[in-house]
Protein backbone atom coordinates (compact mmCIF):
# COMPACT_ATOMS: atom_id res chain seq x y z
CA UNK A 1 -148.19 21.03 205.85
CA UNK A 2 -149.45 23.00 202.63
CA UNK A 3 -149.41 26.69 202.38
CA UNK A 4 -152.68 28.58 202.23
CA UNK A 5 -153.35 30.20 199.06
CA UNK A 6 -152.56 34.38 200.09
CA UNK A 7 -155.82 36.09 200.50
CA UNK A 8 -157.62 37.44 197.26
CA UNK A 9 -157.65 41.62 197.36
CA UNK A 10 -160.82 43.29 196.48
CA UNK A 11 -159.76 44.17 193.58
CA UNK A 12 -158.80 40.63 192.18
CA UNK A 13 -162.02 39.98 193.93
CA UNK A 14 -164.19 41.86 191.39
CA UNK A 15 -162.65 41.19 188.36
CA UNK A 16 -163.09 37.29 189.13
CA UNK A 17 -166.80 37.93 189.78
CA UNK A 18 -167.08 39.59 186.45
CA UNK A 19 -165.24 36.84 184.88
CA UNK A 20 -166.32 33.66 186.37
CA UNK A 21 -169.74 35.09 187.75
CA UNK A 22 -171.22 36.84 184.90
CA UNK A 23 -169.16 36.03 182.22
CA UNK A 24 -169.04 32.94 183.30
CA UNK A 25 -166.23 32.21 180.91
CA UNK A 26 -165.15 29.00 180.15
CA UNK A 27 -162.09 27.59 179.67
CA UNK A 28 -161.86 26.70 175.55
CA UNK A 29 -163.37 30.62 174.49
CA UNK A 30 -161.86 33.54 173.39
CA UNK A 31 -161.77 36.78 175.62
CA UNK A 32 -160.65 40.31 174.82
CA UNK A 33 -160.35 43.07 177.17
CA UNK A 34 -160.76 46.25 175.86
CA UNK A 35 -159.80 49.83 177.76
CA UNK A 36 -157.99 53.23 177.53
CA UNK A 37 -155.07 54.44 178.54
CA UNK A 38 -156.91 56.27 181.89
CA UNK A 39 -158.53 52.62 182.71
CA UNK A 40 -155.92 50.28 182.19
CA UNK A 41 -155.30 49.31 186.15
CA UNK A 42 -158.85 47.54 185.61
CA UNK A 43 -157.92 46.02 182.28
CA UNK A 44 -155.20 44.42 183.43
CA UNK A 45 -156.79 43.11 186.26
CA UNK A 46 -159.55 41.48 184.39
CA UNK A 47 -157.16 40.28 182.08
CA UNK A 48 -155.44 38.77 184.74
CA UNK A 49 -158.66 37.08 186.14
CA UNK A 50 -159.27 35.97 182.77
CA UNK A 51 -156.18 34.41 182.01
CA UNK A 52 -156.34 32.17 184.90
CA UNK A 53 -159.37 30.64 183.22
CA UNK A 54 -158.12 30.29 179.63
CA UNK A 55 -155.12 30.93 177.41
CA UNK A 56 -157.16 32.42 174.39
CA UNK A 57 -157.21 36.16 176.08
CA UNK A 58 -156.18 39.17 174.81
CA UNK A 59 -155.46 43.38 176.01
CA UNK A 60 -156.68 45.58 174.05
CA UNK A 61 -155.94 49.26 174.89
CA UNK A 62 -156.94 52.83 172.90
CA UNK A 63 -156.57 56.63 173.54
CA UNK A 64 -159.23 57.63 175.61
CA UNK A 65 -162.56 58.66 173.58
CA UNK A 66 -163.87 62.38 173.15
CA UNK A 67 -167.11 61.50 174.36
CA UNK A 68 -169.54 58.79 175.48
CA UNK A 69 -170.97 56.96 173.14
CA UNK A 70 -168.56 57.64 170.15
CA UNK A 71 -167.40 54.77 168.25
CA UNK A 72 -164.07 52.96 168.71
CA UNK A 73 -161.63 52.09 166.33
CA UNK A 74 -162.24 49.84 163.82
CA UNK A 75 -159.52 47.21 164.88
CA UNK A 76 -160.66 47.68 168.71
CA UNK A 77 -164.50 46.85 167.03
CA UNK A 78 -162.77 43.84 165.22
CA UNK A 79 -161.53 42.22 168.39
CA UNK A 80 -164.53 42.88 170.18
CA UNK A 81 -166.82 40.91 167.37
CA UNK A 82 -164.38 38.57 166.78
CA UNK A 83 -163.84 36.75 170.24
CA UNK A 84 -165.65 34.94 172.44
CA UNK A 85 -166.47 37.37 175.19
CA UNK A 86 -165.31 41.12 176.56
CA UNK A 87 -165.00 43.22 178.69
CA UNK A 88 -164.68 46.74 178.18
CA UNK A 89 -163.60 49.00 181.18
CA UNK A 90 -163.59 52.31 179.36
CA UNK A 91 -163.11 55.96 180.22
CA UNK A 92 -166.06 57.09 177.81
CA UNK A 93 -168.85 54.64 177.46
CA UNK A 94 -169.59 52.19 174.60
CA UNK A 95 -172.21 50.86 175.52
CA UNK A 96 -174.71 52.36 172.96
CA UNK A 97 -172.69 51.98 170.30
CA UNK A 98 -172.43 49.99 166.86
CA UNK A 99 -168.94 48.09 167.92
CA UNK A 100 -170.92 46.97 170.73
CA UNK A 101 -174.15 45.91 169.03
CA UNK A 102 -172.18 44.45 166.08
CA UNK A 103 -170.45 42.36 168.32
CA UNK A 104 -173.07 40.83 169.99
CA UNK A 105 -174.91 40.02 166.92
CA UNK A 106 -171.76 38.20 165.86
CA UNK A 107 -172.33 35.97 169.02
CA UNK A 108 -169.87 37.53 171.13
CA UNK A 109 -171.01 38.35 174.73
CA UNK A 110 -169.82 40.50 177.14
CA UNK A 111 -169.62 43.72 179.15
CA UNK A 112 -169.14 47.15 178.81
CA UNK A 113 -167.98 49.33 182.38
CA UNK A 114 -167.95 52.82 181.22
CA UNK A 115 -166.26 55.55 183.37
CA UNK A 116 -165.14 52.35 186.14
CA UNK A 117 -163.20 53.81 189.22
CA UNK A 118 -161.18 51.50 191.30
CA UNK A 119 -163.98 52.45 194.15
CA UNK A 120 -166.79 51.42 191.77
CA UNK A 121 -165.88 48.24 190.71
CA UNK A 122 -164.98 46.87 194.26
CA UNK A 123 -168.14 47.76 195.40
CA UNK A 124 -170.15 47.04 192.78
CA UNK A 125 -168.93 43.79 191.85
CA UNK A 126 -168.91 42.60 194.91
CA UNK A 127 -172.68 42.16 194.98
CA UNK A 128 -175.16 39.22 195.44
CA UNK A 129 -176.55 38.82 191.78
CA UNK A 130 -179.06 36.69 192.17
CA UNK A 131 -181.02 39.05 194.41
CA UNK A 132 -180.28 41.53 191.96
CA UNK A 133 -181.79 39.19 189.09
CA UNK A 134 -184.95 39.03 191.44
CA UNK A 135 -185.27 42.40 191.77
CA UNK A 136 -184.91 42.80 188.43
CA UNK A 137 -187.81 40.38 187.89
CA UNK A 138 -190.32 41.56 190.01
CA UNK A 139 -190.09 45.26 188.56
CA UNK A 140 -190.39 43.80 185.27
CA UNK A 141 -193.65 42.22 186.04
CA UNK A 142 -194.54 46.05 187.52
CA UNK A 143 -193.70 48.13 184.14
CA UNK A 144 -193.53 45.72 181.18
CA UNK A 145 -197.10 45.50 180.42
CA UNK A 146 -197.61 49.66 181.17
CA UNK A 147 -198.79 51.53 178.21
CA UNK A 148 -197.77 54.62 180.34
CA UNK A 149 -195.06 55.10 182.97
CA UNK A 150 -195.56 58.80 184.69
CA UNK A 151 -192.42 59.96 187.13
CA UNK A 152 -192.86 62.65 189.86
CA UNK A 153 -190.80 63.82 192.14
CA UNK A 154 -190.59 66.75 194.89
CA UNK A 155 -187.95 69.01 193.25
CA UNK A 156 -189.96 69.41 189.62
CA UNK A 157 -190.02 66.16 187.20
CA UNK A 158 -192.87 65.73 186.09
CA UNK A 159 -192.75 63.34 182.90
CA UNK A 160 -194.86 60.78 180.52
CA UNK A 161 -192.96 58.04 179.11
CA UNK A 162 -194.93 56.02 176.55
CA UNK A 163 -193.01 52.66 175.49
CA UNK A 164 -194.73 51.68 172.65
CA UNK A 165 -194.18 48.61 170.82
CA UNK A 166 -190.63 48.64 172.28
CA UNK A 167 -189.91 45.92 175.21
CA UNK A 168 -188.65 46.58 178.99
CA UNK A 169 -185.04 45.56 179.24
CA UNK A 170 -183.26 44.23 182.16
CA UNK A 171 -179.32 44.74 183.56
CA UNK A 172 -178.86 41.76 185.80
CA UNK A 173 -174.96 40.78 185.05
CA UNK A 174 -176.18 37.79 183.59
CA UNK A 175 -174.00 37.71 180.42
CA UNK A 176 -173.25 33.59 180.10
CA UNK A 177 -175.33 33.79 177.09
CA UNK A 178 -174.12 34.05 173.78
CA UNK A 179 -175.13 36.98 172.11
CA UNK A 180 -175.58 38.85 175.94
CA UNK A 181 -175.00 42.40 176.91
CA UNK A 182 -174.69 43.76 180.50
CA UNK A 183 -173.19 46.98 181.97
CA UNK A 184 -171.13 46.27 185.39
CA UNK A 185 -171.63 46.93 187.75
CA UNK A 186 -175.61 45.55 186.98
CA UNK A 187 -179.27 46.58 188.43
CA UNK A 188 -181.59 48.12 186.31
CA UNK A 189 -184.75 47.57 184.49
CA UNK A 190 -185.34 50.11 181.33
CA UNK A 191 -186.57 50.80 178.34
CA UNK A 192 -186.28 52.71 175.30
CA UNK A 193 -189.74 55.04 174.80
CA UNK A 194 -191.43 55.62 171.81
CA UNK A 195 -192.00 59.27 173.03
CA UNK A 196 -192.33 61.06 176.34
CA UNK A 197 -193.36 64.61 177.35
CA UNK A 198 -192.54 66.48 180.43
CA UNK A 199 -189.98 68.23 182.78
CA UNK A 200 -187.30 66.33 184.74
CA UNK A 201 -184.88 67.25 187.12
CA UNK A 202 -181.70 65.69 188.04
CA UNK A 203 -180.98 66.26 191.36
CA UNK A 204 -178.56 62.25 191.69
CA UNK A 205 -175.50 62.15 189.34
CA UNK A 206 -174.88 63.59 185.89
CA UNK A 207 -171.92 63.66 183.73
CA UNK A 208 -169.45 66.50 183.33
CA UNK A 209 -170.80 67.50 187.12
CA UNK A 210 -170.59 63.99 188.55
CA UNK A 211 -172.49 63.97 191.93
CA UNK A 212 -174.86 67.24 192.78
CA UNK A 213 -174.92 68.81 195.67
CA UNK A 214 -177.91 69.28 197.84
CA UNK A 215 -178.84 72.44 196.13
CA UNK A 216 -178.13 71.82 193.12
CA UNK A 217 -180.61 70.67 190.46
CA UNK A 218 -180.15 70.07 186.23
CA UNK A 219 -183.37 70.67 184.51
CA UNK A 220 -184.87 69.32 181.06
CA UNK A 221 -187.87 70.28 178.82
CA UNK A 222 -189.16 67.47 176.60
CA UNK A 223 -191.69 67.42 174.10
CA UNK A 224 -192.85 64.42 171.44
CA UNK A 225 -189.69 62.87 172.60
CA UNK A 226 -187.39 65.56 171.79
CA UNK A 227 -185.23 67.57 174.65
CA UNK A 228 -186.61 71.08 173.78
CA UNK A 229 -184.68 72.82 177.18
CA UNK A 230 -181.20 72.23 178.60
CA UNK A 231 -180.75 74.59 181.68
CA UNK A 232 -176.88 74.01 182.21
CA UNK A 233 -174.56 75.15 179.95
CA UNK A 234 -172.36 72.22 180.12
CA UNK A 235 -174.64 69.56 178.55
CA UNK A 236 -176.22 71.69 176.70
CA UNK A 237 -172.96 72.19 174.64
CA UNK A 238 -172.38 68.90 175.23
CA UNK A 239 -175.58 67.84 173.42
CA UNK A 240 -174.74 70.35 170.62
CA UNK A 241 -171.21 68.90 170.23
CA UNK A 242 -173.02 65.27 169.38
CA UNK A 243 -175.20 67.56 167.07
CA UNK A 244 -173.03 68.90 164.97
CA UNK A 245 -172.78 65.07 163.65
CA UNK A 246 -175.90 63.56 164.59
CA UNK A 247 -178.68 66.75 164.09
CA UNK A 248 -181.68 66.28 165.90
CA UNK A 249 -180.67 62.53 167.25
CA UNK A 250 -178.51 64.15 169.61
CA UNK A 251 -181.56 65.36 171.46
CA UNK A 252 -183.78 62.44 171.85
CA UNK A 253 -184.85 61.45 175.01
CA UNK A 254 -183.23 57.76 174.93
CA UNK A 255 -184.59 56.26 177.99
CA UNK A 256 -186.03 55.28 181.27
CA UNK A 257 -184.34 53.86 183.77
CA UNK A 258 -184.90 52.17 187.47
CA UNK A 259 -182.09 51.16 189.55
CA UNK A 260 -182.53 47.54 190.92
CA UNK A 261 -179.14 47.03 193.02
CA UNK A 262 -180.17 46.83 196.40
CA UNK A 263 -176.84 46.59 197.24
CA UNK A 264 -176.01 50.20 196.50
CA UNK A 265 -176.56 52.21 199.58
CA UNK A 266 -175.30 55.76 198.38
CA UNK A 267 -174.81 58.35 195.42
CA UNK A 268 -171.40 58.41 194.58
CA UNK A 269 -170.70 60.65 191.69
CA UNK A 270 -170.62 57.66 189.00
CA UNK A 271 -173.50 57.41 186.53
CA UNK A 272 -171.95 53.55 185.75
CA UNK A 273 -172.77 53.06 189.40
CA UNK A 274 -175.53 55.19 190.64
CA UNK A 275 -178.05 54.53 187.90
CA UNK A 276 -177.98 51.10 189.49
CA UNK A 277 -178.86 52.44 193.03
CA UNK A 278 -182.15 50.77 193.71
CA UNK A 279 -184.94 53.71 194.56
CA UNK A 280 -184.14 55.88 191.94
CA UNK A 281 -184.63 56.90 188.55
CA UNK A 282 -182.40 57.46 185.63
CA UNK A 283 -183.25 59.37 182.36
CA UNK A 284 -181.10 59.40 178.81
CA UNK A 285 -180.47 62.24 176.10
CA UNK A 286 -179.25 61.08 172.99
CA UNK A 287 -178.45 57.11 171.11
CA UNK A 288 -180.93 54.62 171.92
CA UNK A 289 -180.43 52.10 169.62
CA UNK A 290 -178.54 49.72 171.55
CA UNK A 291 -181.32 49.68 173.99
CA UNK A 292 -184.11 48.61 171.51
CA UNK A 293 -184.61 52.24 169.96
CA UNK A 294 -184.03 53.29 166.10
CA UNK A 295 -181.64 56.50 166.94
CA UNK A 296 -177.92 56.68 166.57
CA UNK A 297 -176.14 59.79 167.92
CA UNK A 298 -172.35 59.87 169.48
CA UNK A 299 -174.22 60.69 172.89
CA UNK A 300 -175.78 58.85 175.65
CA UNK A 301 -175.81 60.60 178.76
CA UNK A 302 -178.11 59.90 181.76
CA UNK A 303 -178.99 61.84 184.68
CA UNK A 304 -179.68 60.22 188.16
CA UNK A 305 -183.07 61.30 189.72
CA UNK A 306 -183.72 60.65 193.68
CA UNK A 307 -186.90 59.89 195.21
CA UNK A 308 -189.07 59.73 192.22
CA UNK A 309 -192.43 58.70 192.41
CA UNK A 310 -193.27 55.85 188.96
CA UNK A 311 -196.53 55.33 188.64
CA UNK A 312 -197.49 52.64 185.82
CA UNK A 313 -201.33 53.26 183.95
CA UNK A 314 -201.77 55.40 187.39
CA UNK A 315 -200.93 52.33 189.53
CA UNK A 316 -198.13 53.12 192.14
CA UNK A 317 -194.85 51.08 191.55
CA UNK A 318 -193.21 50.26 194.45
CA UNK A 319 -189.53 50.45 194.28
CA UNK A 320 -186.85 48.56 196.39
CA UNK A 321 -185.30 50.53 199.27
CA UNK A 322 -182.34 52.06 198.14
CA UNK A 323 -180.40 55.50 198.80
């Protein structure tokens, strides 16, 4: 009588449903996993997932970055272009950065899980996809079209996005493609604007603070596209940090965001994971032009909204139940 294989742990779990799921790796490419010396628990464990699908895989670790957005090192952005596929569970993200775009214009697709938790990436990889993809889909068909996409909500925002010429994006973990670019955990729709005027207030999730409490509230100015008004001290010098290199990129309002991932039933203090949370809204400062944008700053950071109201050329959008 055989042995049964021992039962998988979440953890395993998740990084094979990045891997063979979304990645959908195959066994003759090239993978490299690329993290930080704060995220390396998850590197290995993809790594690990990954090597039981091919021999051609490779580590990749680097000091932790200063701030999201900033660019890695050149030998990190090397491995990244020249593989396959990656995965990148990073401290700070790299998402909207040129190592990342480069490397998917070289063909190489893959993933990028900024600020990844052990909590996060159980729960959010151990979602159903395909629903996700749907969702993803039918809020498409909502938006894409708009010329203009107004948010509301109860606690202040009260903002104008207008895309433009630029096209709705979506996040559904689908990455088998060459050339493909996801965040993980997935669920989104989102675009880059041309310009957008307004007030919004983040009352979700927002980096240095993490999750907000129930009082609590971050608000933002913006005008022609540019953040005129930071009222917290902590992104504000945040924002002027990225400034000192990029000037007035640093303050561009980036993007607009709705969270698809039904599967998300709670805030939990991670943008990587609560932008995702279907029912809400999510709004960017800084680099867009990984996202279909023409600005490059060493900044992306996005604030969570909850309970917005999107209405698209005045029609209502619904969104998908969520937190």
């Amino acid at each position: 009588m055989s042995e049964s294989a021992p039962e998988q742990g979440p953890m395993a779990a998740a990084a094979e449903t990045a891997v063979r799921q979304c990645l959908a790796l195959g066994e003759d490419e090239s993978v490299v996993v690329v993290t930080d010396t704060k995220r390396e628990v998850i590197g290995e464990e993809l790594y690990l997932a990954a090597s039981e699908v091919t021999d051609d895989v490779s580590l990749v670790r680097y000091p932790v970055g200063a701030q999201h957005g900033e660019e890695p090192a050149t030998a990190v952005a090397a491995a990244m272009a020249g593989a396959d596929a990656f995965l990148a569970p990073t401290s700070k993200s790299i998402s909207h950065t040129n190592a990342r775009s480069a490397a998917c214009e070289a063909g190489a697709r893959g993933a990028t899980l900024p600020g990844i938790t052990r909590e996060v990436f159980e729960t959010g990889l151990n979602a159903d996809y395909e629903a996700i993809a749907e969702e993803c889909d039918r809020m498409l068909a909502k938006v894409a079209d708009a010329d203009e996409i107004r948010v509301t909500s109860d606690r202040g925002t009260d903002i104008t996005f207008r895309p433009g010429a630029r096209d709705w994006l979506a996040d559904t973990g689908d990455i088998a493609e060459p050339g493909s670019f996801s965040n993980l955990p997935a669920g989104e729709v989102f675009v880059a604007p041309e310009t957008a005027t307004g007030r919004f207030v983040v009352d979700g999730t927002m980096h240095p603070h993490g999750l907000l409490g129930a009082d609590e509230a971050l608000e933002f100015e913006v005008e022609d596209g540019r953040v005129t008004h930071v009222g917290d001290d902590a992104i504000r010098a945040e924002i002027e940090r990225a400034a000192e290199e990029a000037g007035e990129a640093a303050y561009n309002l980036a993007e607009l965001g709705i969270g698809t991932n039904t599967g998300v039933t709670e805030l939990v203090g991670s943008v990587l994971l609560d932008e995702k949370a279907a029912g809400t809204v999510h709004i960017a400062i800084g680099d867009d032009s990984g996202i279909g944008g023409e600005t490059e700053a060493p900044i992306h950071s996005d604030g969570i909204i909850r309970d917005p109201t999107v209405r698209a050329d005045g029609e209502l959008v619904e969104l998908p139940d969520g937190v």
